[in-house]
N, C-alpha and C. Protein backbone atom coordinates (compact mmCIF):
# COMPACT_ATOMS: atom_id res chain seq x y z
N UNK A 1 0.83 -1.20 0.00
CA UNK A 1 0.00 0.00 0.00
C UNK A 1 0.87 1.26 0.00
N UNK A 2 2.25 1.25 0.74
CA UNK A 2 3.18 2.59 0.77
C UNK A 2 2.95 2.63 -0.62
N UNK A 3 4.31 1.69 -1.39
CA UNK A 3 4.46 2.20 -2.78
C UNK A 3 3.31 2.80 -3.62
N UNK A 4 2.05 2.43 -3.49
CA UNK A 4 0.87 2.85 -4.01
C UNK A 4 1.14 4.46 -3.74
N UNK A 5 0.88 4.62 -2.77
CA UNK A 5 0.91 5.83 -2.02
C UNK A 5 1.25 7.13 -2.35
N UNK A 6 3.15 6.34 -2.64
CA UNK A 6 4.19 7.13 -3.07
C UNK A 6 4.06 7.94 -4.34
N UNK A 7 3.51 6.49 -5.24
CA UNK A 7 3.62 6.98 -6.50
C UNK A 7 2.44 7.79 -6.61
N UNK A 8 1.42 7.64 -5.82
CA UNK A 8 0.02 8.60 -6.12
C UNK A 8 0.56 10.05 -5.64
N UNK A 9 1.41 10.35 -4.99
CA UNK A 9 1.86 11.46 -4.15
C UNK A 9 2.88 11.66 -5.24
N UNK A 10 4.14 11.21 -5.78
CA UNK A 10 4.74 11.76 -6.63
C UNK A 10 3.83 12.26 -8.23
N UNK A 11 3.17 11.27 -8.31
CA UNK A 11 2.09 11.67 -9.83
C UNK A 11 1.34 13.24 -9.58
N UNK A 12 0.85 13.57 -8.64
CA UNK A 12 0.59 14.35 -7.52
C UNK A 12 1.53 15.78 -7.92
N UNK A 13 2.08 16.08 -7.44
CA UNK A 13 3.15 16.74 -7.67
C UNK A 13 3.70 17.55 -8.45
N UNK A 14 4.32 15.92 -9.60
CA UNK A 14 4.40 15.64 -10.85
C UNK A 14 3.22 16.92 -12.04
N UNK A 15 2.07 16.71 -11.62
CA UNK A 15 1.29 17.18 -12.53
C UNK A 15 0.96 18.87 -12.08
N UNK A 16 1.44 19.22 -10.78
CA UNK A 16 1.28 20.52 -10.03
C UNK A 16 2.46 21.23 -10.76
N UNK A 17 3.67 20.08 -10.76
CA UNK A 17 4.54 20.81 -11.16
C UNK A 17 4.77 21.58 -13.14
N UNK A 18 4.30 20.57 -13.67
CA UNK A 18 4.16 20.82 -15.17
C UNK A 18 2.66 21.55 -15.82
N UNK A 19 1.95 21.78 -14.58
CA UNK A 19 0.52 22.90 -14.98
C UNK A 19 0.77 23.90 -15.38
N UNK A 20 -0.37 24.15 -16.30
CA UNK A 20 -0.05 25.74 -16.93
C UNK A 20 -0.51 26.76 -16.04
N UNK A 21 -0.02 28.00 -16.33
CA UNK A 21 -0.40 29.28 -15.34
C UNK A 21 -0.80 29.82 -16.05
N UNK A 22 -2.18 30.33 -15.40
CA UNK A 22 -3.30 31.46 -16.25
C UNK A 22 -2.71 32.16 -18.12
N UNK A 23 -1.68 32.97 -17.08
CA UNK A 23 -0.56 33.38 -18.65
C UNK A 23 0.54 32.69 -18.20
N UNK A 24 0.95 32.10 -19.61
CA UNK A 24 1.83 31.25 -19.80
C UNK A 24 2.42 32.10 -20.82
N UNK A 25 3.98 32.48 -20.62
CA UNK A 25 4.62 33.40 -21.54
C UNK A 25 5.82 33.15 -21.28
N UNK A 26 6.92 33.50 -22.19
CA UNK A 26 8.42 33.28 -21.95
C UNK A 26 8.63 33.03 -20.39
N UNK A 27 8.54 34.55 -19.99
CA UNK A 27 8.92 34.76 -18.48
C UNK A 27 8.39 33.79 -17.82
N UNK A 28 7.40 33.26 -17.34
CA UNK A 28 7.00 31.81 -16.55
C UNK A 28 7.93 30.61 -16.99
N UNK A 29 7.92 30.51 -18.39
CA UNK A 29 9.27 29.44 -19.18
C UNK A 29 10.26 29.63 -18.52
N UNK A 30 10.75 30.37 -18.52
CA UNK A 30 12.38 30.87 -17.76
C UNK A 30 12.38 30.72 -16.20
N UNK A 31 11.28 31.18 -15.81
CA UNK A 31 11.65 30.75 -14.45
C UNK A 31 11.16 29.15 -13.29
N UNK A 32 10.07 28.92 -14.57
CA UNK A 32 9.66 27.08 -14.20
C UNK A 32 11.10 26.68 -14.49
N UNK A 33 12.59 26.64 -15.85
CA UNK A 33 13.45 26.35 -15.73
C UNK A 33 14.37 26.32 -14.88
N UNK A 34 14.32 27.84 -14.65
CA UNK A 34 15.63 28.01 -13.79
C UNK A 34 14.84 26.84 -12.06
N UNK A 35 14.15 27.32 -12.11
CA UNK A 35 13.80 26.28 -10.85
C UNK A 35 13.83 24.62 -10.96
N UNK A 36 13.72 24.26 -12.04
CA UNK A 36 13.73 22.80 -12.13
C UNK A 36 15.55 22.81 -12.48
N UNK A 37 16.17 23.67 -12.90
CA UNK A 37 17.47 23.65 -12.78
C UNK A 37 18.36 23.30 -11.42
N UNK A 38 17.34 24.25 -10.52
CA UNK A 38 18.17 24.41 -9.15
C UNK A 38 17.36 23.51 -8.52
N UNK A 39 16.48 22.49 -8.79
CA UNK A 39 16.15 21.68 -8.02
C UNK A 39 16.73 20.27 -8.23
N UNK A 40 17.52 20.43 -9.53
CA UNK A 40 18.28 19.06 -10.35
C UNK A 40 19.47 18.69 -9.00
N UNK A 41 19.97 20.02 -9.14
CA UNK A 41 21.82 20.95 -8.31
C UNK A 41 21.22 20.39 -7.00
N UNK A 42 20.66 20.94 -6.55
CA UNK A 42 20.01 20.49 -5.20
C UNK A 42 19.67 19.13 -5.07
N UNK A 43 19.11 18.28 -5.48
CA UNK A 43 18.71 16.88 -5.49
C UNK A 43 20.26 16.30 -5.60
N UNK A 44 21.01 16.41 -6.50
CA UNK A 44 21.91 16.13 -6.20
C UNK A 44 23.05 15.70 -5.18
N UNK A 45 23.13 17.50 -4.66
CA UNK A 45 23.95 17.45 -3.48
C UNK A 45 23.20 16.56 -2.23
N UNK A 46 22.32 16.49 -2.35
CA UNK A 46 21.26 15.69 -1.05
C UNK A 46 21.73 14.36 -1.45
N UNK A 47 21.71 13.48 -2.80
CA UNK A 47 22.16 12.66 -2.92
C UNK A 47 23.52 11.95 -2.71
N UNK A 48 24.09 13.37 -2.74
CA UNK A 48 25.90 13.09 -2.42
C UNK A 48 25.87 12.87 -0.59
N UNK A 49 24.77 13.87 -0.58
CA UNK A 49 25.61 14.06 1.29
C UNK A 49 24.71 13.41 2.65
N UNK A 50 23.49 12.70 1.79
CA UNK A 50 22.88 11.84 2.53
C UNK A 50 23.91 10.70 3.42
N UNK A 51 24.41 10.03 2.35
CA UNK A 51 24.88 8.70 3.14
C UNK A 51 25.79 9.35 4.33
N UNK A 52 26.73 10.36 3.67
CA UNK A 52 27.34 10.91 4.77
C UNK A 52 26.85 11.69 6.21
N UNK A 53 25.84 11.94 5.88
CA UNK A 53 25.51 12.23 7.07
C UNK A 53 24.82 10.93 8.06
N UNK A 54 24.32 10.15 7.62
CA UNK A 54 23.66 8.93 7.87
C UNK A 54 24.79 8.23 8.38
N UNK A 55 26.11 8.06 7.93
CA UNK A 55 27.15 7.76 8.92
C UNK A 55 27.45 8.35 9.95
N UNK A 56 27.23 10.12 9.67
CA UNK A 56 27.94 11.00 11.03
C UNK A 56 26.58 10.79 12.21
N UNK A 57 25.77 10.56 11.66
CA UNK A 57 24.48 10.34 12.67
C UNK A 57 24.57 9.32 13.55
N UNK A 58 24.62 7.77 12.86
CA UNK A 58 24.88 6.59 13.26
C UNK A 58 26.39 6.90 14.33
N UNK A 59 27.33 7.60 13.94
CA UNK A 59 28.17 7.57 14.92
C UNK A 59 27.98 8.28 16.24
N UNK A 60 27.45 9.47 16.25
CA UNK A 60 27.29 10.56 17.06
C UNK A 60 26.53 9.71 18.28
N UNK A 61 25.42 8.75 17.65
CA UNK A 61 24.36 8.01 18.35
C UNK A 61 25.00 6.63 18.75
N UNK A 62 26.17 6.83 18.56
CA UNK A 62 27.08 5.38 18.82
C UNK A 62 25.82 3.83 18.52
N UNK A 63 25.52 4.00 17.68
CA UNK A 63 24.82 2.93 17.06
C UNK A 63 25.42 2.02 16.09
N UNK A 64 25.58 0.65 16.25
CA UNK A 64 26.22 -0.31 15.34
C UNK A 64 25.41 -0.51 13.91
N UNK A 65 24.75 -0.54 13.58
CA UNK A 65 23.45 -0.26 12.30
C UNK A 65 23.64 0.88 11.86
N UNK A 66 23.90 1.16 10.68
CA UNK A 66 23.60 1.85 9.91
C UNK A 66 22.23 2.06 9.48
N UNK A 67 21.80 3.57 9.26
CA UNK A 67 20.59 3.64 8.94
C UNK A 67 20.16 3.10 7.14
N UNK A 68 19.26 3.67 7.17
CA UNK A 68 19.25 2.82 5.77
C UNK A 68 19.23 3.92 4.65
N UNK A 69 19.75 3.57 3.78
CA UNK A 69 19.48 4.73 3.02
C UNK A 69 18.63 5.50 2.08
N UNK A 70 18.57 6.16 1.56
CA UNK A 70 17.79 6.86 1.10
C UNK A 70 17.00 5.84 -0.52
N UNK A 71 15.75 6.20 -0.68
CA UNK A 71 15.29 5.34 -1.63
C UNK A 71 14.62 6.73 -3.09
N UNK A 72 14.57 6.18 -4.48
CA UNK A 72 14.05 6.58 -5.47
C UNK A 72 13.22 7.92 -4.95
N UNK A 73 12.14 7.59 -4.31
CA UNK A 73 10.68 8.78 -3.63
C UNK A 73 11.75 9.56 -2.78
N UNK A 74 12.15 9.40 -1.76
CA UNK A 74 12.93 10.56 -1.24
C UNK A 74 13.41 11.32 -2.24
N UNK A 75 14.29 11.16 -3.49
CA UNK A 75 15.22 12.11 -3.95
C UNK A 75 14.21 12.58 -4.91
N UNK A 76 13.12 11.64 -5.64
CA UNK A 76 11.82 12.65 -6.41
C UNK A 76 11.20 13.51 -5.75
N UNK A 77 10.92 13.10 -4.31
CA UNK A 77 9.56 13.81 -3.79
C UNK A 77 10.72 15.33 -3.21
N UNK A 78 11.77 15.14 -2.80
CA UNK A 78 12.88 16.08 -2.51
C UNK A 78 12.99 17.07 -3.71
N UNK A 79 12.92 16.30 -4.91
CA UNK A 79 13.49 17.45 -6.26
C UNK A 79 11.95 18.21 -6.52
N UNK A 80 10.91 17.47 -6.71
CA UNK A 80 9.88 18.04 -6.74
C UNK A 80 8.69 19.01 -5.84
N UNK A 81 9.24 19.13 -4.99
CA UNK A 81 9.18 20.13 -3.59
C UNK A 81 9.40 21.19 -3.67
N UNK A 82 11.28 21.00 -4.20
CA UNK A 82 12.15 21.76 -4.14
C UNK A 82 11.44 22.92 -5.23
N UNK A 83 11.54 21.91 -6.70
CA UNK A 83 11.28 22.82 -7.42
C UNK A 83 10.01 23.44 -7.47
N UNK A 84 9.29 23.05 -7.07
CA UNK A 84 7.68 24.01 -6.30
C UNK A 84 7.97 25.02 -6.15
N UNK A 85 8.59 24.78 -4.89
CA UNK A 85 8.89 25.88 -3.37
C UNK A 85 9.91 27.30 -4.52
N UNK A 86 10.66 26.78 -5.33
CA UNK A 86 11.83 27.72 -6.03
C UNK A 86 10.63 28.53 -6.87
N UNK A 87 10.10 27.61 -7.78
CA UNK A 87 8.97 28.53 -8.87
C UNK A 87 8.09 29.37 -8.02
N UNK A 88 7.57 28.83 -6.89
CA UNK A 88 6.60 30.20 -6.51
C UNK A 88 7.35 30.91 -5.89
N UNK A 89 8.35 30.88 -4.98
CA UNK A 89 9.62 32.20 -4.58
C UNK A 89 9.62 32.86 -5.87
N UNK A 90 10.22 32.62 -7.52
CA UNK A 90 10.88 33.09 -7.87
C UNK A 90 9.88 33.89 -8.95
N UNK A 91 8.66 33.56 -8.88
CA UNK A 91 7.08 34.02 -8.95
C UNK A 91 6.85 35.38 -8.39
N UNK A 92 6.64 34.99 -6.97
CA UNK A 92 6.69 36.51 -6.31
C UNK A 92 7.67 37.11 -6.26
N UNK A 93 8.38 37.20 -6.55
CA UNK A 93 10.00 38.28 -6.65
C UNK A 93 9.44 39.30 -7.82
N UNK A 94 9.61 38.46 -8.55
CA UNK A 94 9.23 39.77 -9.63
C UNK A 94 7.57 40.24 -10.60
């Protein structure tokens, strides 16, 4: 039932994120990009610095287990958030 879930919540998203806006004109183009740009950069670095922190955690907590790591939906539902949260910031700015 999660995976169900997931994917209904990423599809979700998914379709919030690629909707058209009332006016749809260059300027909305450019900045739905630049945000799915900086949400690529960003997904990324989360991907690089997860495990590492998931070690510095596990140690700090002197725990023999490692946590587990990060799966597919974390780093989608992370990029697609991201790039939400960036397009409507970069919405109201100007």
């Amino acid at each position: 039932m999660k995976p169900f879930l997931h994917g209904i919540l990423l599809i979700g998203l998914l379709l919030i994120s690629v909707s058209k806006e009332k006016i749809e004109d260059e300027y909305i183009d450019s900045l739905r990009s630049q945000s799915y740009r900086l949400a690529f950069i960003l997904a990324i670095v989360y991907a690089l610095l997860q495990p590492i922190v998931n070690v510095v955690v596990s140690y700090v907590l002197q725990q023999d287990n490692e946590y587990e790591s990060f799966n597919y939906f974390q780093v989608l539902f992370f990029m697609l958030i991201v790039q939400l949260l960036f397009f409507w910031k970069l919405k109201k700015q100007h």
